[in-house]
Protein backbone atom coordinates (compact mmCIF):
# COMPACT_ATOMS: atom_id res chain seq x y z
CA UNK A 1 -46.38 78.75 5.49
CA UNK A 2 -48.17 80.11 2.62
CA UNK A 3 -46.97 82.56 0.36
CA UNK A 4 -49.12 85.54 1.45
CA UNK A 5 -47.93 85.19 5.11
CA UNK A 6 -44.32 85.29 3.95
CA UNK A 7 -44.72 88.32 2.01
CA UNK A 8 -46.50 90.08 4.93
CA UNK A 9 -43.43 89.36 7.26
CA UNK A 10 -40.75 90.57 4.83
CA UNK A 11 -42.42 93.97 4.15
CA UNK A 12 -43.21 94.33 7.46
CA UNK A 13 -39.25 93.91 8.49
CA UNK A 14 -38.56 96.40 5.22
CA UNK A 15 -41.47 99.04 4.90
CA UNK A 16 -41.88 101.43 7.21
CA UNK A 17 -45.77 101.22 8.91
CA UNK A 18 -47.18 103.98 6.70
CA UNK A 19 -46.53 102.54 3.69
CA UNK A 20 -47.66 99.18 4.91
CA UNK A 21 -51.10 100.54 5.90
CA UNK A 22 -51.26 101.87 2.26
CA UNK A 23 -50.74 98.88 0.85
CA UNK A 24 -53.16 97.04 3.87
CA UNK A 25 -55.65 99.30 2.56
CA UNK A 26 -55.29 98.61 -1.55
CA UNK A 27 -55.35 94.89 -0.28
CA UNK A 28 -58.86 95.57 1.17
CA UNK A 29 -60.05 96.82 -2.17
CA UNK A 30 -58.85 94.24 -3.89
CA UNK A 31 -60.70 92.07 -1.31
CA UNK A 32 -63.89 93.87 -2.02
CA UNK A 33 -63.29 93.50 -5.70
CA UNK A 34 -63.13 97.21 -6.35
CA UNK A 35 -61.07 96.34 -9.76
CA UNK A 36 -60.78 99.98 -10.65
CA UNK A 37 -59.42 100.82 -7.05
CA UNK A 38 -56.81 97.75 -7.57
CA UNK A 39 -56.28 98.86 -11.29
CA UNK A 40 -55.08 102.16 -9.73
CA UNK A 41 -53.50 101.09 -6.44
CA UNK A 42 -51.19 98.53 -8.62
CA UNK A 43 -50.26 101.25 -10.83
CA UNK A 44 -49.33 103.85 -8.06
CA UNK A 45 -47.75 100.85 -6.04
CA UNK A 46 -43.76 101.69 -6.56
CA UNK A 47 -44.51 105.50 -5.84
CA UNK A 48 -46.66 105.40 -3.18
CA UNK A 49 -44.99 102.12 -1.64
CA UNK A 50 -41.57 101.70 -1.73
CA UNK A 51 -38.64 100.29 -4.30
CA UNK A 52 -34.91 98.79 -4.51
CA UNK A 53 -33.91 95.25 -4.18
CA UNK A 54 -35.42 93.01 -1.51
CA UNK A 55 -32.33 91.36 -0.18
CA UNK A 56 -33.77 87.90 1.69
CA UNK A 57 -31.19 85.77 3.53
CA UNK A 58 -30.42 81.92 3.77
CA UNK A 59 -33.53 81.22 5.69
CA UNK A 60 -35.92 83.32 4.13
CA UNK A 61 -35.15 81.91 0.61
CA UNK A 62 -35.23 78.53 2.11
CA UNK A 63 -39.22 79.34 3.53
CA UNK A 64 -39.79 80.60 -0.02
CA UNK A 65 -38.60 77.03 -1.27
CA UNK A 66 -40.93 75.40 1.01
CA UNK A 67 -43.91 77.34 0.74
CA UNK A 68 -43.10 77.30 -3.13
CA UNK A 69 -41.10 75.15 -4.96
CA UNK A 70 -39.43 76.98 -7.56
CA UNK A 71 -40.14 80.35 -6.17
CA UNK A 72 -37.24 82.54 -6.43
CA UNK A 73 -38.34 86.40 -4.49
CA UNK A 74 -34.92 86.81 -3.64
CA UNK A 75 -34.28 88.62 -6.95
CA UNK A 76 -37.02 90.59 -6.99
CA UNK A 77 -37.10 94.17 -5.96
CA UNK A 78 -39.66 95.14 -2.74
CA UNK A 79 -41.99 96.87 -5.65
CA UNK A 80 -42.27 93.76 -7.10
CA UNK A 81 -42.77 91.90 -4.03
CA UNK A 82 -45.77 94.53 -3.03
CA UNK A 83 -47.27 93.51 -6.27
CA UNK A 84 -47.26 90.35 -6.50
CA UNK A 85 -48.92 90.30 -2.23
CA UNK A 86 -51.57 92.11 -4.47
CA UNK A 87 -51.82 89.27 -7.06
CA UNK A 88 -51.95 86.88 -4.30
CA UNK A 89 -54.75 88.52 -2.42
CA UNK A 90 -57.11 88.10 -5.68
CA UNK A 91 -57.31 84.64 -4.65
CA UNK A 92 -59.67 85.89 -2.49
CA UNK A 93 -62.41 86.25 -5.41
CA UNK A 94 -64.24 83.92 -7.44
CA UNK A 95 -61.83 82.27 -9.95
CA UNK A 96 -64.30 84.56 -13.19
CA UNK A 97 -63.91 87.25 -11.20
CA UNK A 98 -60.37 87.00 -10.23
CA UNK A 99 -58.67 86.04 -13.82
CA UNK A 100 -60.74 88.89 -15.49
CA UNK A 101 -59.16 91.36 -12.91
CA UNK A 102 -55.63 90.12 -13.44
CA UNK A 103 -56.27 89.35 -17.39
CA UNK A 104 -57.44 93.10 -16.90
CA UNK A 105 -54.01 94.04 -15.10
CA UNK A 106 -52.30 93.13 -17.82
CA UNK A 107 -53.96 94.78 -20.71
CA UNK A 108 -53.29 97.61 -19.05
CA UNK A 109 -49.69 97.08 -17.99
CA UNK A 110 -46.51 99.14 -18.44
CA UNK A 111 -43.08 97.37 -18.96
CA UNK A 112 -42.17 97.73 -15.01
CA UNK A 113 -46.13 96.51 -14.60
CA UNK A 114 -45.84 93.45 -16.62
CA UNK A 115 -42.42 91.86 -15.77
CA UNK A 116 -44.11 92.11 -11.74
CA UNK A 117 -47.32 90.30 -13.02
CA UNK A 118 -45.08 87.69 -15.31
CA UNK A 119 -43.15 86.80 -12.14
CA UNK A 120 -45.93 86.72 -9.64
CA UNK A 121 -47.28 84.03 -12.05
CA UNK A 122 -45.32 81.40 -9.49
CA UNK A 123 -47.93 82.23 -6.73
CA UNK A 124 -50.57 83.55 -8.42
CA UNK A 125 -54.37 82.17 -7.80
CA UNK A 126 -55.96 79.71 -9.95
CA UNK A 127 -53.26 79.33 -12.22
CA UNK A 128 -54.17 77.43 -15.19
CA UNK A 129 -56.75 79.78 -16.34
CA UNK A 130 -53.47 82.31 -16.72
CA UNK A 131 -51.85 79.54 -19.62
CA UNK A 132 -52.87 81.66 -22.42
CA UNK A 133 -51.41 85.09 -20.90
CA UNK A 134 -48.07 83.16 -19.76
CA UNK A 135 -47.53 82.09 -23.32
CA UNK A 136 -47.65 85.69 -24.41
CA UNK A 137 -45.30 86.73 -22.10
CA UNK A 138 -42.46 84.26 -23.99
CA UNK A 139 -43.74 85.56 -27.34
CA UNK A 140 -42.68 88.87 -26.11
CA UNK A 141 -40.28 91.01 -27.96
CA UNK A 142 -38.61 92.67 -24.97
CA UNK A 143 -36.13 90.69 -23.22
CA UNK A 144 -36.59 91.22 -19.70
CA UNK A 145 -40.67 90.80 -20.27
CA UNK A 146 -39.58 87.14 -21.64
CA UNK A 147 -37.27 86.48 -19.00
CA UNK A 148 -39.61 87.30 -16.23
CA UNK A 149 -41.68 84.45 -17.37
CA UNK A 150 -39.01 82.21 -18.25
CA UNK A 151 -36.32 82.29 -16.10
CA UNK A 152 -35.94 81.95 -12.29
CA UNK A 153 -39.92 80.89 -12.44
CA UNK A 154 -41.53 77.19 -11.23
CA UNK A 155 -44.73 78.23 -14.01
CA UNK A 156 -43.77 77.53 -17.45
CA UNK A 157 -42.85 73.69 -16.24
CA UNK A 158 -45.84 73.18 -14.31
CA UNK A 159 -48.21 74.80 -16.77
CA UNK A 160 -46.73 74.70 -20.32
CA UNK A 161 -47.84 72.16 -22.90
CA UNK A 162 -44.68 70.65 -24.28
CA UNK A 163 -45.24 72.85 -27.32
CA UNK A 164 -45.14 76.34 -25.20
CA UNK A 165 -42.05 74.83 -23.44
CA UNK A 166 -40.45 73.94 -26.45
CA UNK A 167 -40.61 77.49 -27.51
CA UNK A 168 -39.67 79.06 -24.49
CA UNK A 169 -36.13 76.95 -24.35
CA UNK A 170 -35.53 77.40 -27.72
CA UNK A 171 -36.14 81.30 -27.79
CA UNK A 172 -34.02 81.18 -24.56
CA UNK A 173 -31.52 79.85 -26.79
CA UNK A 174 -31.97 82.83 -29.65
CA UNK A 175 -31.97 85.40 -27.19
CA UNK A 176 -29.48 84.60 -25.16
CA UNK A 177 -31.04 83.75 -21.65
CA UNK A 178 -29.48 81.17 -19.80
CA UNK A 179 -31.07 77.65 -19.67
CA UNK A 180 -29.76 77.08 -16.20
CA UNK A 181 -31.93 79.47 -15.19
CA UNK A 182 -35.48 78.08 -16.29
CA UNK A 183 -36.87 75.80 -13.79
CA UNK A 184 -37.58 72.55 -13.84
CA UNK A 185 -35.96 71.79 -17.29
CA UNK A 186 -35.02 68.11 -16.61
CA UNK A 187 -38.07 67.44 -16.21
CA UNK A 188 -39.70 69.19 -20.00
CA UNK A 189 -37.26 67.51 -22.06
CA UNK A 190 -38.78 65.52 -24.43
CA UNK A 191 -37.72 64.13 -28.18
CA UNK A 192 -39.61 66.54 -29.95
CA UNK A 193 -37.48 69.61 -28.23
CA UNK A 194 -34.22 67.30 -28.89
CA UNK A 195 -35.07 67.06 -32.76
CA UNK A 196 -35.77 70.59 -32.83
CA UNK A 197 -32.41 71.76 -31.20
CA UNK A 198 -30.15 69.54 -32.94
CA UNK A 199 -31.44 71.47 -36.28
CA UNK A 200 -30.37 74.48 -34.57
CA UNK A 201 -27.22 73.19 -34.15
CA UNK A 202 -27.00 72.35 -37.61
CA UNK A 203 -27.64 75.89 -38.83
CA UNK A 204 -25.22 77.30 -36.53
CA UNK A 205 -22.57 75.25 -37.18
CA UNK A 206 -23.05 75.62 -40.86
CA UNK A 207 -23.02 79.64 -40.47
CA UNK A 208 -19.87 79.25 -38.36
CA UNK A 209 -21.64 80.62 -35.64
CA UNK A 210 -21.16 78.70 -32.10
CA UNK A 211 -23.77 76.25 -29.96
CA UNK A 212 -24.13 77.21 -26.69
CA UNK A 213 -23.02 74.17 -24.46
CA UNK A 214 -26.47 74.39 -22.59
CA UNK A 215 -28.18 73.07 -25.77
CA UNK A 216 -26.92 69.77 -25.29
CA UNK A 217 -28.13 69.58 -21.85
CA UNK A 218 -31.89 68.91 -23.41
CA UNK A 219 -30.77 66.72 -26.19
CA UNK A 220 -28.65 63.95 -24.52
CA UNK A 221 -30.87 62.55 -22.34
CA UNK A 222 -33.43 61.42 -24.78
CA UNK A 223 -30.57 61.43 -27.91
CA UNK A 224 -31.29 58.85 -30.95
CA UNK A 225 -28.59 56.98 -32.61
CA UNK A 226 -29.29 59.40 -35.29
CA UNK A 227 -28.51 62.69 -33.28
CA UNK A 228 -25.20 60.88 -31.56
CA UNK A 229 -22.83 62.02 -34.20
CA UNK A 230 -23.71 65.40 -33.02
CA UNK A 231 -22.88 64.76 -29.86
CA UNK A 232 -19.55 62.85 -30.63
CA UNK A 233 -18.63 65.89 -33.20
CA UNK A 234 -18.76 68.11 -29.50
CA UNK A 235 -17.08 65.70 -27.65
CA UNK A 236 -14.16 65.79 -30.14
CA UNK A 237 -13.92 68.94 -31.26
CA UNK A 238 -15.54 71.01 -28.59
CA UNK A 239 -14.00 73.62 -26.14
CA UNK A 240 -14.32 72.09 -22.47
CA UNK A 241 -16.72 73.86 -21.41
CA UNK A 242 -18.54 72.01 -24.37
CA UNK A 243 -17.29 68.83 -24.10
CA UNK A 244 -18.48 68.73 -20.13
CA UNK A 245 -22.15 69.56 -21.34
CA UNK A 246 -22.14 67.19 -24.05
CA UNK A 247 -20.73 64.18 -21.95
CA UNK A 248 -22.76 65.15 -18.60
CA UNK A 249 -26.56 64.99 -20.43
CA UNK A 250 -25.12 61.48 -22.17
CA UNK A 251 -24.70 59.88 -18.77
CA UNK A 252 -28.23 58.42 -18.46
CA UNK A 253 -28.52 57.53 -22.49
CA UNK A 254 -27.73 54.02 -22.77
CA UNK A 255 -27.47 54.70 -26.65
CA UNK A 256 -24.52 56.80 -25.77
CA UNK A 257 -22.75 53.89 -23.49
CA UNK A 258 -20.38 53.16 -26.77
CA UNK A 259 -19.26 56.82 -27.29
CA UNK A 260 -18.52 57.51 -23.85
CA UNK A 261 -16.42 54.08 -23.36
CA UNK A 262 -13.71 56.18 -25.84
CA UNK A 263 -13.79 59.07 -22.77
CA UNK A 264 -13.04 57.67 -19.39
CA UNK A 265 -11.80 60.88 -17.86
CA UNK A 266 -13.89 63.33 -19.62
CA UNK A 267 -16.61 61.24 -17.99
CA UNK A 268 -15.12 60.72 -14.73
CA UNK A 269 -14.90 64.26 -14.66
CA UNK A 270 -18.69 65.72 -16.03
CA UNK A 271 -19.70 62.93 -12.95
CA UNK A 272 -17.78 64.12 -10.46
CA UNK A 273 -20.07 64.59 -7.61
CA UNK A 274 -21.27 68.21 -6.50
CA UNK A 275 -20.47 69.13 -10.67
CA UNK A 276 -23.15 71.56 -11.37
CA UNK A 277 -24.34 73.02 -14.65
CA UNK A 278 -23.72 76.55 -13.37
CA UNK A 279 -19.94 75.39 -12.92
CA UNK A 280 -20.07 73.49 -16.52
CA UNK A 281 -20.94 76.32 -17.94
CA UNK A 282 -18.11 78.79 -16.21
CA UNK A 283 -15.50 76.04 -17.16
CA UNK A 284 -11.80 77.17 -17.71
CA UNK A 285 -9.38 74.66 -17.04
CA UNK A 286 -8.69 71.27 -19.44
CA UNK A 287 -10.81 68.26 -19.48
């Protein structure tokens, strides 16, 4: 089911008719390729539409899944949702035509505005010509701008070169925004990121300022002999929490077979099956 056809069903079940046939008839415009009518409708969307959270249940976010991978609507609000049926419905253009109209959208967009375009980026049309604006969406100041792009979203991992993602993670990191949220990050890491992070590390450590146990998470997997003493430093002197990240990305590093010999339990329990990073991270108890 595509994308377009599941949006259409959830407003329909959440908008009442009027404001459906407002937005049917901004959809025809954008059809047409009346980019000044769209430029206008898009703007006037949350006031003339409707707002507030669109709550989607088991099912729904499983079709999203399917008809998506990566796609996350569930925690997006119906405003959102209305805009992002109008990014979808651009598809309808020539690829020119529709990128200079979106491109366009954004230039023009207001905070609200932009965070709805940044997420619809998981279902927009002819995606890779929309690589350049995506990247500066994570160069973005404001938090919630970055986070629309890089969190909860299947684009950055599909579309990123391993530079952009590189930055995005790292930034993440900076700011605050939780790795466990960005999609697909198994996938993106690579030694380059690894190098990069472990100098991080470094300077944190040596301004007595913590690591966040999700940084290990994109080193261990691709760890060198020379970053292991990192690693082993966490595994010793780290809180749990810590020591469960650190042990759980070493799993697959055959480098790393030595040092985790000298933990049986701690890796016993970072391999316990079902043991999720969201549940690494929330870690209380001992190790």
């Amino acid at each position: 089911m595509s994308a377009s056809t599941l949006i259409d069903r959830w407003l329909s079940e959440r908008v009442a008719s009027d404001r459906q046939s407002w937005l049917g008839a901004l959809l025809a415009q954008v059809a047409a390729g009346n980019s000044a009518a769209v430029a206008l409708g898009f703007s006037q969307l949350p006031r003339r539409f409707v707002s507030g959270p669109l709550i989607l249940d088991r099912a729904e976010i499983a079709e999203a899944s399917a008809a998506r991978p990566g796609w996350q609507p569930s925690l997006w609000t119906l405003d959102e949702l209305g805009r992002a049926r109008v990014v979808v419905e651009l598809g309808a253009l020539p690829e020119a035509q529709c990128t200079a109209v979106l491109l366009g959208l954004f230039a023009d967009a207001d905070l609200a505005e932009q965070i709805a375009l940044y997420k619809a980026l998981a279902i927009a049309p002819y995606p890779k010509a929309l690589v350049g604006q995506a990247a500066e969406g994570i160069r973005n100041n404001i938090k919630s701008v970055f986070e629309a792009v890089a969190l909860d979203n299947p684009y950055p991992a599909e579309f990123f070169s391993e530079a952009q993602f590189n930055q995005l993670l790292l930034k993440c990191l900076f700011v605050e925004s939780p790795l466990v949220r960005v999609w697909g990050i198994d996938g993106r890491v690579n030694l380059n990121l690894a190098r990069m992070l472990c100098d991080y590390a470094k300077e944190r450590w040596a301004a007595s300022r913590p690591v966040s146990p999700e940084l290990w998470r994109c080193v261990g997997p691709v760890a060198t002999a020379e970053m292991l003493p990192l690693l082993q430093r966490v595994v010793n002197e780290g809180q749990p929490r810590e020591k469960l990240a650190a042990v759980r990305s070493l799993l697959d590093n055959e480098l790393a077979i030595p040092l985790l010999q000298q933990h049986d339990a701690l890796v016993r329990r970072a391999s316990a099956a079902g043991l999720s990073w969201t549940e690494i991270l929330a870690w209380e108890g001992p190790v």
